[in-house]
Protein backbone atom coordinates (compact mmCIF):
# COMPACT_ATOMS: atom_id res chain seq x y z
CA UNK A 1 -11.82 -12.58 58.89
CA UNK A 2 -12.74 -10.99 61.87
CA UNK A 3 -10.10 -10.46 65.26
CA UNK A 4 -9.67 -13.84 67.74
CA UNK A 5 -11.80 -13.39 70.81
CA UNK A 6 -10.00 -12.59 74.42
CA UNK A 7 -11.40 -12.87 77.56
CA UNK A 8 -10.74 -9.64 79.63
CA UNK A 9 -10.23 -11.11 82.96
CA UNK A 10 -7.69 -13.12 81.15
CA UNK A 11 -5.59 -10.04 79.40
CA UNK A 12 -5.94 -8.01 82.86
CA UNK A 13 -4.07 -10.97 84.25
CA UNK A 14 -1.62 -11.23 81.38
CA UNK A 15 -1.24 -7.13 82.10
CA UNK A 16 -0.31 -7.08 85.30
CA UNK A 17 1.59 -10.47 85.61
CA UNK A 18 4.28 -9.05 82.85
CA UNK A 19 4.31 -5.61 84.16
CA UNK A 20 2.30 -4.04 81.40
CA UNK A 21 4.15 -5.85 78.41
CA UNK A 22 1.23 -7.67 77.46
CA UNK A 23 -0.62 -4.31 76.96
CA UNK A 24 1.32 -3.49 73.92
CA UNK A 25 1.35 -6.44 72.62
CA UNK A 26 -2.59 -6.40 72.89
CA UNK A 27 -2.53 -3.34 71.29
CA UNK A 28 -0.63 -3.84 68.30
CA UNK A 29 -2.19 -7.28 67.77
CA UNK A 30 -5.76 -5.37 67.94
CA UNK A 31 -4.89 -2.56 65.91
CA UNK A 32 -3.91 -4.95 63.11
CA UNK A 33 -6.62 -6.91 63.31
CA UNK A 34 -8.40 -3.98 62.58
CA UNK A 35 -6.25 -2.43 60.02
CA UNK A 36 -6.87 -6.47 58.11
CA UNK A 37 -10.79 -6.11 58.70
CA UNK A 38 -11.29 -2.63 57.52
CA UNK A 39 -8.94 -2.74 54.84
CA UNK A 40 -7.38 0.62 55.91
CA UNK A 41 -3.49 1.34 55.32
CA UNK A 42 -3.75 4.68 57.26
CA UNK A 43 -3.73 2.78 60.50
CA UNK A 44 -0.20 1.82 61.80
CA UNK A 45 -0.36 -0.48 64.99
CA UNK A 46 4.12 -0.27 65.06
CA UNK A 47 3.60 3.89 64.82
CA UNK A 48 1.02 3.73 67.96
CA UNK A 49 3.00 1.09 70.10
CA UNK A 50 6.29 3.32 69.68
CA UNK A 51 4.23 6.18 70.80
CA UNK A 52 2.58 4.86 73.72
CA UNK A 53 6.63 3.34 74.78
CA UNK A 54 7.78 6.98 74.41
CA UNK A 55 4.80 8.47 75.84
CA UNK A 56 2.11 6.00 78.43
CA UNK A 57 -0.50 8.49 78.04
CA UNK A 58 -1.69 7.74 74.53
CA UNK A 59 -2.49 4.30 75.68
CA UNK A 60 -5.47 6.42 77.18
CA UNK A 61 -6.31 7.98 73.85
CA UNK A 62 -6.28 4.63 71.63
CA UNK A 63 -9.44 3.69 73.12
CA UNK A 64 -10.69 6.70 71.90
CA UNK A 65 -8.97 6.93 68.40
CA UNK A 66 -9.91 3.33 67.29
CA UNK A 67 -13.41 3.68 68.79
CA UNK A 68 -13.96 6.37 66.33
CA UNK A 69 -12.66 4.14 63.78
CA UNK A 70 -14.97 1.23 64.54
């Protein structure tokens, strides 16, 4: 099965109406979509939200790191 469909516009509202909680929800919630799809174990969606609480900045570099993956 592949990930549920989300309209942009719509999480960019969700984003900035809860202060950027919805962010990392969206990112765990994509991440495992993606782990399901591909079948991979060596992606961890709870390892790369903790990061991104600890640290904001590698919320820039998941783009990059699952882009690589797709």
């Amino acid at each position: 099965m592949k990930g549920e469909v989300r309209n942009p516009m719509t999480t960019w509202i969700l984003v900035i109406a809860t202060c950027g909680l919805y962010g990392w929800y969206w990112w765990y919630t994509a991440a495992t979509e993606l782990k399901n799809y591909l079948g991979r174990e060596d992606i961890n969606p709870i390892m790369d939200v903790g990061i991104c609480f600890v640290c904001g900045f590698y919320m820039l570099y998941l783009p990059i790191k699952y882009g690589k993956i797709i």
